[in-house]
PDB file of N, CA and C in Angstrom:
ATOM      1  N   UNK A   1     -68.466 -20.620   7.161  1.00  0.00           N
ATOM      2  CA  UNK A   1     -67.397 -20.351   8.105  1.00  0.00           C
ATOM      3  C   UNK A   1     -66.062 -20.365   7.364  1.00  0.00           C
ATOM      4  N   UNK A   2     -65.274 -19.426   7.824  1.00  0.00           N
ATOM      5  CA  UNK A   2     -64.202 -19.436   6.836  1.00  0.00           C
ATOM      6  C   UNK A   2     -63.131 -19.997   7.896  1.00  0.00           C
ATOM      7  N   UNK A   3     -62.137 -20.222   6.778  1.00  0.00           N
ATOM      8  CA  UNK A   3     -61.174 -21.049   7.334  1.00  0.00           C
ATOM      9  C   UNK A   3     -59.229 -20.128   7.517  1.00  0.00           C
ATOM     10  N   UNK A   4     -58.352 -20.349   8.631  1.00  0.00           N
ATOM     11  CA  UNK A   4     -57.618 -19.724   8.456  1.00  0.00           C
ATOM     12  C   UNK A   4     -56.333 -20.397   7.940  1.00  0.00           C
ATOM     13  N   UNK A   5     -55.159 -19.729   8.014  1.00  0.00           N
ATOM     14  CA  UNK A   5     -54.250 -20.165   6.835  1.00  0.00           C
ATOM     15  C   UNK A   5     -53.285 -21.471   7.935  1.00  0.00           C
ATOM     16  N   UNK A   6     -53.832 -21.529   9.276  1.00  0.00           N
ATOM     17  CA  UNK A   6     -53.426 -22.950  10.095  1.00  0.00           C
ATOM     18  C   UNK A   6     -53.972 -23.833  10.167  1.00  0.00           C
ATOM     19  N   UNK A   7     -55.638 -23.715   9.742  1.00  0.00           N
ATOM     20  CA  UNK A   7     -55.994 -24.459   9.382  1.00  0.00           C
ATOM     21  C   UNK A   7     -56.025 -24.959   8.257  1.00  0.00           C
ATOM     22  N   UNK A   8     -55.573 -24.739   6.680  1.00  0.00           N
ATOM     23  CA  UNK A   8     -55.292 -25.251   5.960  1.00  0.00           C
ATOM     24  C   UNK A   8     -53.744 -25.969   5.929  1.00  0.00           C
ATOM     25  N   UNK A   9     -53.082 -25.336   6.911  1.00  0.00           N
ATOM     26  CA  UNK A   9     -51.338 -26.037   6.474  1.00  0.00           C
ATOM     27  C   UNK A   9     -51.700 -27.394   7.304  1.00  0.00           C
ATOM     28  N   UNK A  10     -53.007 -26.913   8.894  1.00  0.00           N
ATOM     29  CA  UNK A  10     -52.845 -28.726   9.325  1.00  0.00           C
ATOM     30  C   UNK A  10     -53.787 -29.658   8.410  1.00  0.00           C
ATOM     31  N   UNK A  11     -54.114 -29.525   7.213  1.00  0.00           N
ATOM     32  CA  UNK A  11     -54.667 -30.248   6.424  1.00  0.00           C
ATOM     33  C   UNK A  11     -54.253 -31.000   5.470  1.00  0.00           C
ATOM     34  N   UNK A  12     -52.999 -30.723   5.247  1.00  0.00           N
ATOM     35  CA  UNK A  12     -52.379 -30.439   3.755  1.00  0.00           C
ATOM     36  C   UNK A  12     -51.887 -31.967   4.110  1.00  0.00           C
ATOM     37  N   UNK A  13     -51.709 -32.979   3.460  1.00  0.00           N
ATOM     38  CA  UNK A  13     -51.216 -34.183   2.853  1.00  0.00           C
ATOM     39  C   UNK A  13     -50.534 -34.283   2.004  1.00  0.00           C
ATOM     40  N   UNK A  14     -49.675 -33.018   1.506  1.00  0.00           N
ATOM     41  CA  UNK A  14     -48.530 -33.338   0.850  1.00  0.00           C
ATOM     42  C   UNK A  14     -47.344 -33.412   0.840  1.00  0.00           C
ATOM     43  N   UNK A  15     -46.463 -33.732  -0.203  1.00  0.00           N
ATOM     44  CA  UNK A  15     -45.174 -33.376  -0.118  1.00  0.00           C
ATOM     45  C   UNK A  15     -44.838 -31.939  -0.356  1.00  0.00           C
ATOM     46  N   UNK A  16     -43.470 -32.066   0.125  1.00  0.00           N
ATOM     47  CA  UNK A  16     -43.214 -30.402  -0.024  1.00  0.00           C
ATOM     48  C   UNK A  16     -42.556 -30.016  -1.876  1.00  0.00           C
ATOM     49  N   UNK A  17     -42.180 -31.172  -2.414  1.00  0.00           N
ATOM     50  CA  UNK A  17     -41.911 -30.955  -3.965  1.00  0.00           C
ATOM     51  C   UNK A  17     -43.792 -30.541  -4.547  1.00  0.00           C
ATOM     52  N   UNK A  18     -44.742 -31.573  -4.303  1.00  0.00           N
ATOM     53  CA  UNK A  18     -46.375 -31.490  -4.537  1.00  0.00           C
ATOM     54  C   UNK A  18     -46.491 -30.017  -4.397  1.00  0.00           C
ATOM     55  N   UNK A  19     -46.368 -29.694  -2.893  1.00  0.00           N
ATOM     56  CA  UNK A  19     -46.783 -28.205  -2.322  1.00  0.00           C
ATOM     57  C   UNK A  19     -46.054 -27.110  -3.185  1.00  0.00           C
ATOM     58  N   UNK A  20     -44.588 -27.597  -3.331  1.00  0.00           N
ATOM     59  CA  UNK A  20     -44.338 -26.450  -4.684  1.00  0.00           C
ATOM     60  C   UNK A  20     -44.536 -25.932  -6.103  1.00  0.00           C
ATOM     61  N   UNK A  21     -44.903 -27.116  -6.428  1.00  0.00           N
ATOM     62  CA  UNK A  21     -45.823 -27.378  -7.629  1.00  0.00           C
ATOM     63  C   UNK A  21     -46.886 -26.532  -7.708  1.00  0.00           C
ATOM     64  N   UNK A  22     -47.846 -27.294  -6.769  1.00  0.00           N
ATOM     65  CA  UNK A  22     -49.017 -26.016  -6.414  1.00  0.00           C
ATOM     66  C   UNK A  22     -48.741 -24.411  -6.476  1.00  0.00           C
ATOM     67  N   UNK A  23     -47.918 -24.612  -5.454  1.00  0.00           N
ATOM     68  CA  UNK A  23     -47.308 -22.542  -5.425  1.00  0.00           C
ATOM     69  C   UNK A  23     -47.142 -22.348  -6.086  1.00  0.00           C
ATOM     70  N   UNK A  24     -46.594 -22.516  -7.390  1.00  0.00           N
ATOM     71  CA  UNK A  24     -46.022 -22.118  -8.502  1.00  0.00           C
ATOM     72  C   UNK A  24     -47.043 -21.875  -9.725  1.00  0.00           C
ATOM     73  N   UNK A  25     -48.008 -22.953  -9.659  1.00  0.00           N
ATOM     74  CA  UNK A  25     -49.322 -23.422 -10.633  1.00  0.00           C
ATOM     75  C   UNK A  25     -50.559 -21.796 -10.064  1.00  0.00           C
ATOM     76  N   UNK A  26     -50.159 -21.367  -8.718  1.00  0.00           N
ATOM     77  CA  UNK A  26     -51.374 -20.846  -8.176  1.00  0.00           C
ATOM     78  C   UNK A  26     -50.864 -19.410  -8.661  1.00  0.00           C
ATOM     79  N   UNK A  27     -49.484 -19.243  -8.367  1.00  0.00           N
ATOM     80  CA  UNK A  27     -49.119 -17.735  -8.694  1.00  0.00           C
ATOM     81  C   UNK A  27     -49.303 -17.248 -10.561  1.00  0.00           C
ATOM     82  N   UNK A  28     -49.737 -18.479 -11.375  1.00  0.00           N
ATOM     83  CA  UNK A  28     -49.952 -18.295 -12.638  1.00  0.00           C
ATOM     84  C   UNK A  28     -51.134 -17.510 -12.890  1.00  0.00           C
ATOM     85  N   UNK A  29     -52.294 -17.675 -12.182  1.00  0.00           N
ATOM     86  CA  UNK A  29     -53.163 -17.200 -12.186  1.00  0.00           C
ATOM     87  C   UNK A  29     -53.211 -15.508 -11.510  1.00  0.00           C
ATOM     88  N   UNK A  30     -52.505 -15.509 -11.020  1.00  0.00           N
ATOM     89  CA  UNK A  30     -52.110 -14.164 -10.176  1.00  0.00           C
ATOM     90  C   UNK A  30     -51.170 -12.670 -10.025  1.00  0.00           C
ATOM     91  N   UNK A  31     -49.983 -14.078 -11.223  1.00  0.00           N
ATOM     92  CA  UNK A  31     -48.923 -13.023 -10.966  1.00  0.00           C
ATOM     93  C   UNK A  31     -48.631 -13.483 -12.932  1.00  0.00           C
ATOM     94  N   UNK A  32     -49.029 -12.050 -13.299  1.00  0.00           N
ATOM     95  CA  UNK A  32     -49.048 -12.064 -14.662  1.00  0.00           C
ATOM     96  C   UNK A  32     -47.674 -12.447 -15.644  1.00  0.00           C
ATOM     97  N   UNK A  33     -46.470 -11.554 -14.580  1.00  0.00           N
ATOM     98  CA  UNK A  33     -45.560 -11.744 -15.541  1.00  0.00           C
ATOM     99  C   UNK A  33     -44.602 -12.896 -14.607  1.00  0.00           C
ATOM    100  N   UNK A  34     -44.002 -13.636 -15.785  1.00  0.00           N
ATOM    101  CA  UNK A  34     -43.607 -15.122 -15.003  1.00  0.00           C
ATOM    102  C   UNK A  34     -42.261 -15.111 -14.740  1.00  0.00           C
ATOM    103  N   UNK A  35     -41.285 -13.841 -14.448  1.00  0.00           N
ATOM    104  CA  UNK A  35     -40.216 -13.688 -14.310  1.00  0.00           C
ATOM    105  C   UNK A  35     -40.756 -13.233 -12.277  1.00  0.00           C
ATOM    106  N   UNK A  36     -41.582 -12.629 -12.318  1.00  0.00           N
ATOM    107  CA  UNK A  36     -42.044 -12.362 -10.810  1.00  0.00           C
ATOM    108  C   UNK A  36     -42.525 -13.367  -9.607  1.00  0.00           C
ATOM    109  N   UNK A  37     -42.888 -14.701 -10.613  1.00  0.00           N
ATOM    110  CA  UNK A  37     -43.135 -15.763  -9.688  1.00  0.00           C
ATOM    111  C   UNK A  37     -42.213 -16.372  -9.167  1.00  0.00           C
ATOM    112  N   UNK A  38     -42.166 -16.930  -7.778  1.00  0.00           N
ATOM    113  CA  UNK A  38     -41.450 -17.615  -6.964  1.00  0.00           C
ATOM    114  C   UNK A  38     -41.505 -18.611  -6.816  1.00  0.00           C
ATOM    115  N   UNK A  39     -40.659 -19.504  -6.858  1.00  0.00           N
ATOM    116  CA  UNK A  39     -40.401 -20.932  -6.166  1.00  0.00           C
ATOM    117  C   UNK A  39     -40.932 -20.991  -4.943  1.00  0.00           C
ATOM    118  N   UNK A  40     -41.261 -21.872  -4.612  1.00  0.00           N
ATOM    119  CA  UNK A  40     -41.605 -22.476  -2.926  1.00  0.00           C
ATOM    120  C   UNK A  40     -40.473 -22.176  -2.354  1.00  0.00           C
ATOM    121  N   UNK A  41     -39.445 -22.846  -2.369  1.00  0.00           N
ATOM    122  CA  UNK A  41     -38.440 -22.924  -2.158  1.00  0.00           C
ATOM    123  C   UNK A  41     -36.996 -21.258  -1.561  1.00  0.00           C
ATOM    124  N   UNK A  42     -37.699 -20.645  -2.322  1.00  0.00           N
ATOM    125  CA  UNK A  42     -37.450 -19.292  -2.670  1.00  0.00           C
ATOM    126  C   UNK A  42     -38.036 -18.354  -0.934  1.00  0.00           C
ATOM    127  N   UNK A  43     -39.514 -18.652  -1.087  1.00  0.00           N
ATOM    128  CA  UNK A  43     -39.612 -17.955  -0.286  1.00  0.00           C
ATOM    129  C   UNK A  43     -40.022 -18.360   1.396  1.00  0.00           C
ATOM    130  N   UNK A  44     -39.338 -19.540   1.613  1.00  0.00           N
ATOM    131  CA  UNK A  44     -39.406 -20.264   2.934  1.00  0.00           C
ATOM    132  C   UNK A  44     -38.005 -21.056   2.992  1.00  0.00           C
ATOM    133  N   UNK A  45     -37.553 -21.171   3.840  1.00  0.00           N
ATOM    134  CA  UNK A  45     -36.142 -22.379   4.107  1.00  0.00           C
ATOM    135  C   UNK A  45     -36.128 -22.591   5.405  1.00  0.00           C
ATOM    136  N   UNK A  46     -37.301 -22.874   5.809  1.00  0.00           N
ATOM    137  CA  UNK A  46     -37.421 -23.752   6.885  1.00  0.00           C
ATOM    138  C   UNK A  46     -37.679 -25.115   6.427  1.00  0.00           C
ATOM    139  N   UNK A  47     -36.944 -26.201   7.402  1.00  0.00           N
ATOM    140  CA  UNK A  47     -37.080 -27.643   7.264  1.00  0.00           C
ATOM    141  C   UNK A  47     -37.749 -28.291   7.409  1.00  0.00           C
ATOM    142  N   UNK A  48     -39.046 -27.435   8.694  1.00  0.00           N
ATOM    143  CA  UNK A  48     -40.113 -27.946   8.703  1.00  0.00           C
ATOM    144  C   UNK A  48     -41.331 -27.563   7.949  1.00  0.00           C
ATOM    145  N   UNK A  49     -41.919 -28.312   7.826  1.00  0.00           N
ATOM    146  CA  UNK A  49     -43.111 -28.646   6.455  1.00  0.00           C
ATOM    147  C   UNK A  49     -43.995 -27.633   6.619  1.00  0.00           C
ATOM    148  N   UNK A  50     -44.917 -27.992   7.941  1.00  0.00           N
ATOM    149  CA  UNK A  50     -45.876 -26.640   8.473  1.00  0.00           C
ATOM    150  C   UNK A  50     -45.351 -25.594   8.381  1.00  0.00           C
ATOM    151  N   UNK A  51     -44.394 -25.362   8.949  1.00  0.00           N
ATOM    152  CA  UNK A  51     -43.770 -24.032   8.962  1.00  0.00           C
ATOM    153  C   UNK A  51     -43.437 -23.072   8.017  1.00  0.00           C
ATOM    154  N   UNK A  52     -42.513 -24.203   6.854  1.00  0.00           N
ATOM    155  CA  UNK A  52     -42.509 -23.807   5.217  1.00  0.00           C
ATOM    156  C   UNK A  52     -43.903 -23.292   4.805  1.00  0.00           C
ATOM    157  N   UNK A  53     -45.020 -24.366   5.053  1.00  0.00           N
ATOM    158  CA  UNK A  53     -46.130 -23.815   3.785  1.00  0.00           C
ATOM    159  C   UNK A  53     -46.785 -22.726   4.642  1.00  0.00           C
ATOM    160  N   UNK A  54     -46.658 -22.314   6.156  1.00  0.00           N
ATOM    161  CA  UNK A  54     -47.202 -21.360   6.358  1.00  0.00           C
ATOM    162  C   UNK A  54     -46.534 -20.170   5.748  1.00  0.00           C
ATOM    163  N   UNK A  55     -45.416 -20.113   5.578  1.00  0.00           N
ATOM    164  CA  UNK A  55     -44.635 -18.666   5.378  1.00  0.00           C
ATOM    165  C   UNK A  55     -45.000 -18.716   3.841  1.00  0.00           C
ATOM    166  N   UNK A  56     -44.882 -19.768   3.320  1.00  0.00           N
ATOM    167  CA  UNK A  56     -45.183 -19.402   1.642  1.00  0.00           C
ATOM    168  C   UNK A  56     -46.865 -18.897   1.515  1.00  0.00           C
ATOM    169  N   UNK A  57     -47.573 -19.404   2.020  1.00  0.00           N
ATOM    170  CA  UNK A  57     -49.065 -19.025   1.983  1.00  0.00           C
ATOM    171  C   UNK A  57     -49.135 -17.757   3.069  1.00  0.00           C
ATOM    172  N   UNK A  58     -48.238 -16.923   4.076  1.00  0.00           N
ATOM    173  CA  UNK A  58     -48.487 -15.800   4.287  1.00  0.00           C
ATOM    174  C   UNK A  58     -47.972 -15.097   3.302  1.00  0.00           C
ATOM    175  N   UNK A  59     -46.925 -14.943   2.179  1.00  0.00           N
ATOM    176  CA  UNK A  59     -45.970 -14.567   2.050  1.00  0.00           C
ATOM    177  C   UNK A  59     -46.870 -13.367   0.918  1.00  0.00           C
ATOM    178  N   UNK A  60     -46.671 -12.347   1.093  1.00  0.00           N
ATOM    179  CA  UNK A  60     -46.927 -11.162   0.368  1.00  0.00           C
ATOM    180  C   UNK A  60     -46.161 -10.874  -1.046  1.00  0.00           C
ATOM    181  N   UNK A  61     -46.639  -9.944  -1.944  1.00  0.00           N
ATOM    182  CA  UNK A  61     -45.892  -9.915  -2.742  1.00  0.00           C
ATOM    183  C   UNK A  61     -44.532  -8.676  -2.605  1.00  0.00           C
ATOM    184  N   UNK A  62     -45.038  -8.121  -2.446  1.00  0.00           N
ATOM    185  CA  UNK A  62     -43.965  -7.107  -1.728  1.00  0.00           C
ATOM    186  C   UNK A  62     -42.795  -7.369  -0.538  1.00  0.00           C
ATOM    187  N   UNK A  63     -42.980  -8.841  -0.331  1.00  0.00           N
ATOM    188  CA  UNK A  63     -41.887  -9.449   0.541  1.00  0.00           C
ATOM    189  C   UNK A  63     -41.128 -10.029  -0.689  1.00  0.00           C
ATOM    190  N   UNK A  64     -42.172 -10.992  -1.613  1.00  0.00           N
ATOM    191  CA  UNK A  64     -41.060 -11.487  -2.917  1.00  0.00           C
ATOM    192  C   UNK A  64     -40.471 -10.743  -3.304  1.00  0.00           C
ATOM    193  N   UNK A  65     -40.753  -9.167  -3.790  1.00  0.00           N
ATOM    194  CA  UNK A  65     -39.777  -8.091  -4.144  1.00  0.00           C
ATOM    195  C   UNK A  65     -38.847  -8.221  -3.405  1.00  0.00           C
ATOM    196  N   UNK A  66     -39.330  -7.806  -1.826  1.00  0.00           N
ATOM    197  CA  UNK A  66     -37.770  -7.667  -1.583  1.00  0.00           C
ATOM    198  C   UNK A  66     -36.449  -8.674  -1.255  1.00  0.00           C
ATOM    199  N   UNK A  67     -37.145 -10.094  -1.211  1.00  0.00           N
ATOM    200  CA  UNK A  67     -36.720 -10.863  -1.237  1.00  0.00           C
ATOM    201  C   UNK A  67     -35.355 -10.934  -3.277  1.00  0.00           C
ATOM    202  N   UNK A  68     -36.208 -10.848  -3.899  1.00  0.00           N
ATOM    203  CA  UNK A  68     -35.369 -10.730  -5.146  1.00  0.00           C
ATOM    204  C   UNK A  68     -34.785  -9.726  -5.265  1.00  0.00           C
ATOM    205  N   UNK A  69     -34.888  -8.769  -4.730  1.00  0.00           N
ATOM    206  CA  UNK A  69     -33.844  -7.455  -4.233  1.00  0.00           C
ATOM    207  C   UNK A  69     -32.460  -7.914  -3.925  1.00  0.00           C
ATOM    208  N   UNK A  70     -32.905  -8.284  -2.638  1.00  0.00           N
ATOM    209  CA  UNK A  70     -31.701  -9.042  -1.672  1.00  0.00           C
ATOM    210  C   UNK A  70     -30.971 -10.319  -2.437  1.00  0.00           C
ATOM    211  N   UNK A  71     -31.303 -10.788  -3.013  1.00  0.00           N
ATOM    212  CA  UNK A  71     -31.185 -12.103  -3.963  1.00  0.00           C
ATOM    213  C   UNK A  71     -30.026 -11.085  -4.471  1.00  0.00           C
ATOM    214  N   UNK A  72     -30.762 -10.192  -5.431  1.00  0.00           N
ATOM    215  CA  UNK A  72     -29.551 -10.105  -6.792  1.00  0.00           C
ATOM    216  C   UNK A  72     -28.272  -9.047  -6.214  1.00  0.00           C
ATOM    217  N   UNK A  73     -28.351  -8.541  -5.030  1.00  0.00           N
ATOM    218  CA  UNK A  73     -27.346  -8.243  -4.291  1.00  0.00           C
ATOM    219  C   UNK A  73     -26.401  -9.069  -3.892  1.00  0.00           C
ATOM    220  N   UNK A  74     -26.557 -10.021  -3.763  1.00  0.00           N
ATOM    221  CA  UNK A  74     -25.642 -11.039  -2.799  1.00  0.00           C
ATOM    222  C   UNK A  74     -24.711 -11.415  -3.441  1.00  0.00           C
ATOM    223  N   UNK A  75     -23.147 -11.537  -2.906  1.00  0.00           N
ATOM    224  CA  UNK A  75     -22.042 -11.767  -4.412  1.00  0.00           C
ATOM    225  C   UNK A  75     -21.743 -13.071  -3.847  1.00  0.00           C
ATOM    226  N   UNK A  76     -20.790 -13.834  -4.755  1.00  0.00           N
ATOM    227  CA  UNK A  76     -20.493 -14.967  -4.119  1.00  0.00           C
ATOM    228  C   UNK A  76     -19.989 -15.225  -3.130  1.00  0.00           C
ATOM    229  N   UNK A  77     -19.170 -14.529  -2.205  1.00  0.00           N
ATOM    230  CA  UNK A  77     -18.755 -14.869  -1.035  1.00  0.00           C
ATOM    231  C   UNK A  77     -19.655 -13.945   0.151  1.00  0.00           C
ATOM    232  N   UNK A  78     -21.043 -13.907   0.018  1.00  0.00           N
ATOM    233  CA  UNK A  78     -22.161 -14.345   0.587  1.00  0.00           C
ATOM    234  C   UNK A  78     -22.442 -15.077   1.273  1.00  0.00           C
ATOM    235  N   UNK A  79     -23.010 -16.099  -0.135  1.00  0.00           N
ATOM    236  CA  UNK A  79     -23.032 -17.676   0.252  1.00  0.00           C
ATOM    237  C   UNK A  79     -22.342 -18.743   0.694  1.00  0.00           C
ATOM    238  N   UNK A  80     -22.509 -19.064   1.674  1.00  0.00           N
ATOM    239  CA  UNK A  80     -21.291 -19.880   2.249  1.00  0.00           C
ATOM    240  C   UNK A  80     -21.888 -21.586   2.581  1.00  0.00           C
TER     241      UNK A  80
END
């Protein structure tokens, strides 16, 4: 029986620094060149925990693109 990606976030016993660790350790295996991998952090900024590791464990790669798209657009008075 397979399992879906809510049922693994209500499983998870970690921290969210742990959980980024992981993300980062998992996309090594996946994502060849290491300028393309993402932070946890990067691709969720929600405060809540579940919520964070669901969007990072839906999160496509073609969203990280455009996510680093939008990134290197943004000038400093952007960020506020």
């Amino acid at each position: 029986m397979a399992i879906n990606i809510a049922q693994i976030v209500n499983a998870l016993r970690i921290s969210r620094s742990e959980f980024g660790r992981i993300f980062v350790q998992a996309q090594m295996a996946l994502v060849e060149n290491g300028d393309d991998r993402q932070p946890f952090e990067a691709v969720s900024h929600s405060g809540i925990d579940q919520k964070a590791f669901t969007e990072a464990l839906t999160c496509r790669p073609e969203t990280l693109s455009r996510f680093c798209e939008r990134r290197s657009r943004l000038s400093p008075t952007d960020v506020s």
